[in-house]
Protein backbone atom coordinates (compact mmCIF):
# COMPACT_ATOMS: atom_id res chain seq x y z
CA UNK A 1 -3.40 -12.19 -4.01
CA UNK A 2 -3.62 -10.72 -0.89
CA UNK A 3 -4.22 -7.28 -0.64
CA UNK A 4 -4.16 -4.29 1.83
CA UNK A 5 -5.71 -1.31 1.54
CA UNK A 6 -6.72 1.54 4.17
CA UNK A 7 -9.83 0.40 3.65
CA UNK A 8 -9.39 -3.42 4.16
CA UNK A 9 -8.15 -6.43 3.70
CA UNK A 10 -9.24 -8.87 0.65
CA UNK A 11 -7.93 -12.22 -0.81
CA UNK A 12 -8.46 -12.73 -5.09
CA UNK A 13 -8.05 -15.35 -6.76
CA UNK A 14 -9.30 -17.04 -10.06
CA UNK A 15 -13.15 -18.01 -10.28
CA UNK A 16 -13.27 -21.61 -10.17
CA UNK A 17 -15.92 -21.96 -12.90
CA UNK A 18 -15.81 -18.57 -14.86
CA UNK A 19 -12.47 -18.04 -16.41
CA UNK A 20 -11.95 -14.21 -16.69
CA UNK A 21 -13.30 -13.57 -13.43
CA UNK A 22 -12.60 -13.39 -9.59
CA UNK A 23 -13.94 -14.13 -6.83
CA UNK A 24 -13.02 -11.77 -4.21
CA UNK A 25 -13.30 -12.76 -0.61
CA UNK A 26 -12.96 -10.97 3.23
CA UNK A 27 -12.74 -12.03 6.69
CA UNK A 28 -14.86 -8.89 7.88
CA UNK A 29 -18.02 -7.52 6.14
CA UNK A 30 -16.80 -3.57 6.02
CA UNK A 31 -13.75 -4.80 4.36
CA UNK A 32 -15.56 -6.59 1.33
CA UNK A 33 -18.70 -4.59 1.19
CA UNK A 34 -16.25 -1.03 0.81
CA UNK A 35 -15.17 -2.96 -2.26
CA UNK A 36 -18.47 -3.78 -3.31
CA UNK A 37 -19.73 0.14 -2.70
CA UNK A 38 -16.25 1.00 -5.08
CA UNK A 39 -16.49 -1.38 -7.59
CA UNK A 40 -20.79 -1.76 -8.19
CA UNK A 41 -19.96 -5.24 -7.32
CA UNK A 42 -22.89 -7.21 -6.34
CA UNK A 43 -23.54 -7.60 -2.32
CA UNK A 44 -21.17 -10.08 -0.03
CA UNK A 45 -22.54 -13.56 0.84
CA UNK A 46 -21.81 -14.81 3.81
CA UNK A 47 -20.07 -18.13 4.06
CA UNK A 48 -19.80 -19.45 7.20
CA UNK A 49 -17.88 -22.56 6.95
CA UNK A 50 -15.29 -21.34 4.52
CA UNK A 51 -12.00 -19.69 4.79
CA UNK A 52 -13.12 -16.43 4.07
CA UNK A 53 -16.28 -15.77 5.43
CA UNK A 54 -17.56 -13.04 2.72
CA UNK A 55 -16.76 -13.18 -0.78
CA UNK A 56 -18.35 -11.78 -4.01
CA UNK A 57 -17.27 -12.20 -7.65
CA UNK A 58 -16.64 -9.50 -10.71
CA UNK A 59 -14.62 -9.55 -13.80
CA UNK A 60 -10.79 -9.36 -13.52
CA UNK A 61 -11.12 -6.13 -15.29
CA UNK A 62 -12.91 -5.11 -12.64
CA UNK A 63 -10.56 -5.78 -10.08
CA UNK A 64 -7.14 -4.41 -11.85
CA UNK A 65 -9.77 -0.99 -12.38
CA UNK A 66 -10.06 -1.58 -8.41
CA UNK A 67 -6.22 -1.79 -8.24
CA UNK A 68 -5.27 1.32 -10.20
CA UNK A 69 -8.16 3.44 -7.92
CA UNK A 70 -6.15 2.20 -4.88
CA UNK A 71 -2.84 2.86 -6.40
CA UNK A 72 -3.86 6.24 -7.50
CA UNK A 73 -5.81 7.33 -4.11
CA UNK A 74 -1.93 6.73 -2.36
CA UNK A 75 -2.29 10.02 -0.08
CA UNK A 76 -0.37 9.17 3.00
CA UNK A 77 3.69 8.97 3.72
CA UNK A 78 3.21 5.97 6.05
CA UNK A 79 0.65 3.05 5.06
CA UNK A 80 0.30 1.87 9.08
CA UNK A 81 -0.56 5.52 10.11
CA UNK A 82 -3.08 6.15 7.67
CA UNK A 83 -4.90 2.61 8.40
CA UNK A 84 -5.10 3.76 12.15
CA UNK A 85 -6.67 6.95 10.98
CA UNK A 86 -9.16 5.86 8.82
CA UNK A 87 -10.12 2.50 11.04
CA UNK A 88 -8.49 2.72 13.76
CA UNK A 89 -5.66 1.59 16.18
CA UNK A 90 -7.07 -1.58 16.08
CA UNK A 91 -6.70 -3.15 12.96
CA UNK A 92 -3.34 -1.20 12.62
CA UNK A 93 -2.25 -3.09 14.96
CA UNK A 94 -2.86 -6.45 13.07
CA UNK A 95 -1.43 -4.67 9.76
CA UNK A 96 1.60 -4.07 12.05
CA UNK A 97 1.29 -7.77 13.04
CA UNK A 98 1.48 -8.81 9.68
CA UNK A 99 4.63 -6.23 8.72
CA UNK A 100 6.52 -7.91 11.95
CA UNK A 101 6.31 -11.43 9.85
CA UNK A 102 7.67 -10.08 6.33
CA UNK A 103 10.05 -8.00 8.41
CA UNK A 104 11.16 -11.45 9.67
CA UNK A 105 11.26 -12.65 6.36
CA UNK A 106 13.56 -9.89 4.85
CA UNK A 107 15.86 -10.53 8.08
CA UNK A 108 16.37 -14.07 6.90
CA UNK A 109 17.00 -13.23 3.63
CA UNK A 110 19.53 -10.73 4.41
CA UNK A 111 21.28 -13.85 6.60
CA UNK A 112 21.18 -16.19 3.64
CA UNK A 113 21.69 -13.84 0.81
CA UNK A 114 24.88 -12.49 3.08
C-alpha cells in the first residue's frame, strides 16, 4: 500500500517473517520517523541499499489505528494545498507529480471504458 498523508509518504506491506505485522518503509527520514513519533513505533533503520531507504515494523493493528488517525485528522478541502502548507511547495509539487500520472490513468480509462 502506498500511502499519502500531509505528513508523508510511506509504503506497507506484509512482514516477511512475522505474519500479523508490517513493515513500514520511507524514502525520507521525516516521513517515517512522523509515523514512528504517531504510532510509538520503534526508531527507522536506515537501509541503504534497499528500495526504501527507512523502514520500521509494528503490528497491523497498529497501522489500520494509524489509518483511522489520518482519516479522522481530514481538515483541509484540497489534499495538494494542505501538503504545501504543512511541508512545503516542494514536495507538493511531487504529490502533484504523482496526481498528473493517475490523472493519466483515469483519461485512458475514460477512452476505453467509452
Amino acid at each position: 500500500m502506498w500511502l499519502f498523508t500531509t505528513s508523508g509518504f510511506l509504503s506497507v506491506v506484509a512482514h516477511h517473517d512475522r505474519p500479523g505485522d508490517v513493515l513500514v518503509r520511507a524514502r525520507v527520514r521525516d516521513d517515517i520517523q512522523a509515523f514512528c513519533v504517531a504510532t510509538g513505533a520503534p526508531a527507522p533503520i536506515k537501509t541503504p541499499h534497499r528500495d526504501y531507504r527507512w523502514r520500521t515494523e509494528v503490528p497491523a493493528d497498529v497501522f489500520a489505528a494509524y489509518l483511522a488517525a489520518q482519516a479522522r485528522a481530514i481538515d483541509y478541502g484540497n489534499f495538494k494545498n494542505a501538503v504545501a502548507a504543512r511541508q512545503g511547495g516542494g514536495r507538493a509539487s511531487r504529490y502533484h507529480d504523482v496526481w498528473q500520472v493517475m490523472c493519466d490513468l483515469q483519461a485512458d480509462d475514460e477512452r476505453t471504458s467509452a
